[in-house]
N, C-alpha and C. Protein backbone atom coordinates (compact mmCIF):
# COMPACT_ATOMS: atom_id res chain seq x y z
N UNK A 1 -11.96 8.23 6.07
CA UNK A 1 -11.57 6.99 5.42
C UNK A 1 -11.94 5.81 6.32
N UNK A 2 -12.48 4.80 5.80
CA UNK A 2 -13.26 3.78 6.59
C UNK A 2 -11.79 2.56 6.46
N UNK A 3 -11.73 2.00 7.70
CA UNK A 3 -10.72 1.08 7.93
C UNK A 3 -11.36 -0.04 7.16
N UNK A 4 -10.14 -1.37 6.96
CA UNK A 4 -10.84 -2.69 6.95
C UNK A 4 -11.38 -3.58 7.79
N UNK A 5 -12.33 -3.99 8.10
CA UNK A 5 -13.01 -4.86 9.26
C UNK A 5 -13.22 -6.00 8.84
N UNK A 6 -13.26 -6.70 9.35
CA UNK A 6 -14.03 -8.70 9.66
C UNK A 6 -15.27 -8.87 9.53
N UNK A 7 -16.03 -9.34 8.72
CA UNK A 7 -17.02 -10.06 9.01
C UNK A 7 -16.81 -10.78 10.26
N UNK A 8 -18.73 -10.56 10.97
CA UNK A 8 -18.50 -12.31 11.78
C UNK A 8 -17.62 -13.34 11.24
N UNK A 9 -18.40 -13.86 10.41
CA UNK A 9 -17.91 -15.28 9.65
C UNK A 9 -16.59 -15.23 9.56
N UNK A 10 -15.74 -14.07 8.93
CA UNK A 10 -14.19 -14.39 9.13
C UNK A 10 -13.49 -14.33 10.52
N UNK A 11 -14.14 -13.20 11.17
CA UNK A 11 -13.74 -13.41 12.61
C UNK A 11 -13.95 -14.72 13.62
N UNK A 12 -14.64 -15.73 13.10
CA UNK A 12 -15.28 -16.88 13.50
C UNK A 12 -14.08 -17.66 12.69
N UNK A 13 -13.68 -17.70 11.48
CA UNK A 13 -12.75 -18.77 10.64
C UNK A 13 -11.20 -18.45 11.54
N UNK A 14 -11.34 -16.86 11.11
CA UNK A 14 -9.90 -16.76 11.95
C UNK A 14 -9.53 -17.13 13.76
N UNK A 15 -10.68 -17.07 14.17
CA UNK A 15 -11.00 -17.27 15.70
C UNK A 15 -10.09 -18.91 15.74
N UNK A 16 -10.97 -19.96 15.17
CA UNK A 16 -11.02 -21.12 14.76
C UNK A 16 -9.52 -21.71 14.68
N UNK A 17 -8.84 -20.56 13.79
CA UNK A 17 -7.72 -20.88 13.41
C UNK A 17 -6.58 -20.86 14.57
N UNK A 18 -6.72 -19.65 14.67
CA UNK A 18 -5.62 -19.17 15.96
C UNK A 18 -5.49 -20.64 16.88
N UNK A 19 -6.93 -20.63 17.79
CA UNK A 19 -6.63 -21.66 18.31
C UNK A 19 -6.49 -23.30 17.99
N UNK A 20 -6.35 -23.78 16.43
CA UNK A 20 -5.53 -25.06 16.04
C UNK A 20 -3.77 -24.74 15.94
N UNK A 21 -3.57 -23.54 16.06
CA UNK A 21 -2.04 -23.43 15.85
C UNK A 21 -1.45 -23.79 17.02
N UNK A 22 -0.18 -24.76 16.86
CA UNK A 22 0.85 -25.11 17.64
C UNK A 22 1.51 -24.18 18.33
N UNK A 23 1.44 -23.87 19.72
CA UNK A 23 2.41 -22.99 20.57
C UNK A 23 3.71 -23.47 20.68
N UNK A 24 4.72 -23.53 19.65
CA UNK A 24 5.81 -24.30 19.94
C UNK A 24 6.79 -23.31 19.86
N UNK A 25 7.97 -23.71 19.80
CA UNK A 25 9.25 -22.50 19.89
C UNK A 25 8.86 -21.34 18.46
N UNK A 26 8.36 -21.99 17.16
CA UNK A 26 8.44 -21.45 16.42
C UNK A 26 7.32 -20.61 16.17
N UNK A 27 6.57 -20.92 17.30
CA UNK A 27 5.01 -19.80 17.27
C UNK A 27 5.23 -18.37 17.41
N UNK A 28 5.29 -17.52 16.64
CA UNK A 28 5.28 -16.32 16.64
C UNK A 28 3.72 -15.15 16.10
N UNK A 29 3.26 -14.76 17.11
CA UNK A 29 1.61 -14.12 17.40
C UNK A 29 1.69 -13.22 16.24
N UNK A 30 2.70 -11.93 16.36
CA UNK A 30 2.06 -10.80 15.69
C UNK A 30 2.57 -11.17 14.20
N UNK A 31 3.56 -12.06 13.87
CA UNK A 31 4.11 -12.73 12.59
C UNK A 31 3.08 -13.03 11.94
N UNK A 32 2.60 -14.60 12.60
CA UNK A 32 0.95 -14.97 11.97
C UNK A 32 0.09 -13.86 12.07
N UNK A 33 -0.21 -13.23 12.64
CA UNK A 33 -1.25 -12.10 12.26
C UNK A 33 -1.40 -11.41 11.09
N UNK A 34 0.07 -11.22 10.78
CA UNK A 34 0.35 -10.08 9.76
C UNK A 34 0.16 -10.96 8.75
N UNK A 35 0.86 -12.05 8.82
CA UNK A 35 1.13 -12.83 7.83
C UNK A 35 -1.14 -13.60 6.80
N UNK A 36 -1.71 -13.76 8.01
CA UNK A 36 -2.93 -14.13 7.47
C UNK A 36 -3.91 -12.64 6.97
N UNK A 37 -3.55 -11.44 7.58
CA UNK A 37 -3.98 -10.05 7.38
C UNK A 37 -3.99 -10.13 5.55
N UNK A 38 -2.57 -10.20 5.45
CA UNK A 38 -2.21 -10.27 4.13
C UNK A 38 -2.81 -10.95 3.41
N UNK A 39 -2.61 -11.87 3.59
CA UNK A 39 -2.81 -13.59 2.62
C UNK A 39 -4.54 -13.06 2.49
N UNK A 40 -5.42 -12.36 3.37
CA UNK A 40 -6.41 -12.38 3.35
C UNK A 40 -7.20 -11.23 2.20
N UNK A 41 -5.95 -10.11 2.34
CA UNK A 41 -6.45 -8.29 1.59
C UNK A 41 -6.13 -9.56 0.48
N UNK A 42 -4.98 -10.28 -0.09
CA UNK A 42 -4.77 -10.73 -1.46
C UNK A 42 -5.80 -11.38 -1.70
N UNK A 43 -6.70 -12.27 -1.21
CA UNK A 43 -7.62 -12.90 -1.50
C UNK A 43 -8.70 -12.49 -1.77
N UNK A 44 -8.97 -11.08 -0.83
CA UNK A 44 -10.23 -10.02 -1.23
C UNK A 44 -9.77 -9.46 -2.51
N UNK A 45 -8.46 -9.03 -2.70
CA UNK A 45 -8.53 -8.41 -4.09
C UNK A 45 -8.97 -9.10 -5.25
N UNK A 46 -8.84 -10.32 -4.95
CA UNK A 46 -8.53 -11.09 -6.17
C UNK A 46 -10.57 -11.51 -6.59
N UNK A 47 -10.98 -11.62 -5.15
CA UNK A 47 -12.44 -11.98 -4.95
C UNK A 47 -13.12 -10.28 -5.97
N UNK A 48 -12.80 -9.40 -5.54
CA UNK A 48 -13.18 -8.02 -5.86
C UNK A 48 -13.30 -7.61 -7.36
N UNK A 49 -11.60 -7.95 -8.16
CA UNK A 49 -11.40 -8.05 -9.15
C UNK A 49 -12.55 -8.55 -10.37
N UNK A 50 -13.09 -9.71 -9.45
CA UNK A 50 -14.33 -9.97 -10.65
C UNK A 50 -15.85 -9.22 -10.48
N UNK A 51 -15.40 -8.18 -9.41
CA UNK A 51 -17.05 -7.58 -9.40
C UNK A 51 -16.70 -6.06 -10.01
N UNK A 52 -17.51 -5.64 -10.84
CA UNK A 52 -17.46 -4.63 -11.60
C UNK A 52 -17.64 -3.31 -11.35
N UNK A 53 -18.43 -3.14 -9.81
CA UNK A 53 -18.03 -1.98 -9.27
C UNK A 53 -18.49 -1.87 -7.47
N UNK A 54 -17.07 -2.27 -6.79
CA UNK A 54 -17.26 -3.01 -5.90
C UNK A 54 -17.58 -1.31 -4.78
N UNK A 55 -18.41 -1.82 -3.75
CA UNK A 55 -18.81 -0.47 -2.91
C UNK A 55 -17.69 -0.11 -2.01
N UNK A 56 -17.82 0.92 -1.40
CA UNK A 56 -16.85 0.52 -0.07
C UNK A 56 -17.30 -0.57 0.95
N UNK A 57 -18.05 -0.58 1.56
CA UNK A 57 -18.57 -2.03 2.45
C UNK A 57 -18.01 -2.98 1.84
N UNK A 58 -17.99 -3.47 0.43
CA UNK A 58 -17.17 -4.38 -0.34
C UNK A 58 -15.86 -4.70 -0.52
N UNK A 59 -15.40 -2.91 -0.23
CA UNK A 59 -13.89 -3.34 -0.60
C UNK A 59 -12.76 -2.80 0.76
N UNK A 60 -14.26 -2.98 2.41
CA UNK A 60 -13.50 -2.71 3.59
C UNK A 60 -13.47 -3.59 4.39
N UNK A 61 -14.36 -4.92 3.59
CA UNK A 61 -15.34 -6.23 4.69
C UNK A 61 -14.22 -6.85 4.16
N UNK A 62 -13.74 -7.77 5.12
CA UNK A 62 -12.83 -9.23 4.83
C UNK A 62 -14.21 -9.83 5.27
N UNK A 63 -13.78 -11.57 4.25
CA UNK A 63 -15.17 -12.50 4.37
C UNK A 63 -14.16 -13.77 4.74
N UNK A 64 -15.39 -14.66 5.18
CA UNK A 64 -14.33 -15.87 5.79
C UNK A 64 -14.13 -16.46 4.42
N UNK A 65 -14.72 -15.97 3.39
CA UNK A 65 -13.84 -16.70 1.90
C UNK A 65 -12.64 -16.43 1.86
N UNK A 66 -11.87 -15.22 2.30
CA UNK A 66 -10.67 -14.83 2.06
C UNK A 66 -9.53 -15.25 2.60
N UNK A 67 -9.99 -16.55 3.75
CA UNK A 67 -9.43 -16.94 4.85
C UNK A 67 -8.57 -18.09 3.82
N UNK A 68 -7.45 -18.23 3.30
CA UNK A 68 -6.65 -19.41 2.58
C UNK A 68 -7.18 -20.28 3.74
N UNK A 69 -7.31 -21.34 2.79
CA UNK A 69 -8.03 -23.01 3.36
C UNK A 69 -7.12 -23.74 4.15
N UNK A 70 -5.26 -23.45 3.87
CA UNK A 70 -4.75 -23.85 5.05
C UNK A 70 -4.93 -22.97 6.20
N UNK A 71 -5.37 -22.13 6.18
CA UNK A 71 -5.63 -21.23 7.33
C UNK A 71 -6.86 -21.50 8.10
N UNK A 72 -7.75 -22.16 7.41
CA UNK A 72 -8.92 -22.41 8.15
C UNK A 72 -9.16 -24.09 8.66
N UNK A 73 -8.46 -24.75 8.27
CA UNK A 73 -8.17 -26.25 8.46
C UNK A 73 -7.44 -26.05 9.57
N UNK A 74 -6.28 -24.89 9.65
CA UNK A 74 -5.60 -25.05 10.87
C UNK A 74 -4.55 -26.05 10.62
């Protein structure tokens, strides 16, 4: 069974991101992690949903499209 992996490009959006986030009391690492992991499989599904027969490479790649736009604005 093939895991899910990053594109460059999302590993580059998410890179991006990490470091605009505020280290303040309320910064919590593995929280946001999980929390953009997610936000990201929902966004691939939803990206996937309109392709009609998606490969595995397709449905194991996160893309920096999947990255929610507050997430990539930072």
């Amino acid at each position: 069974m093939k895991t899910t992996e990053c594109a460059p490009s999302a590993l580059e959006a998410l890179r991006a991101h990490l470091e605009a986030v505020p280290r303040d009391r309320s910064f919590g690492n593995a929280r946001l992690a999980r929390l953009m992991v997610e936000n990201m499989m929902t966004r691939q599904a939803g990206r996937l949903a309109r392709v009609a027969a998606p490969g595995i490479e397709e449905m194991t790649t996160l893309l920096a499209v999947d990255v929610p736009e507050e997430q990539m604005a930072g």
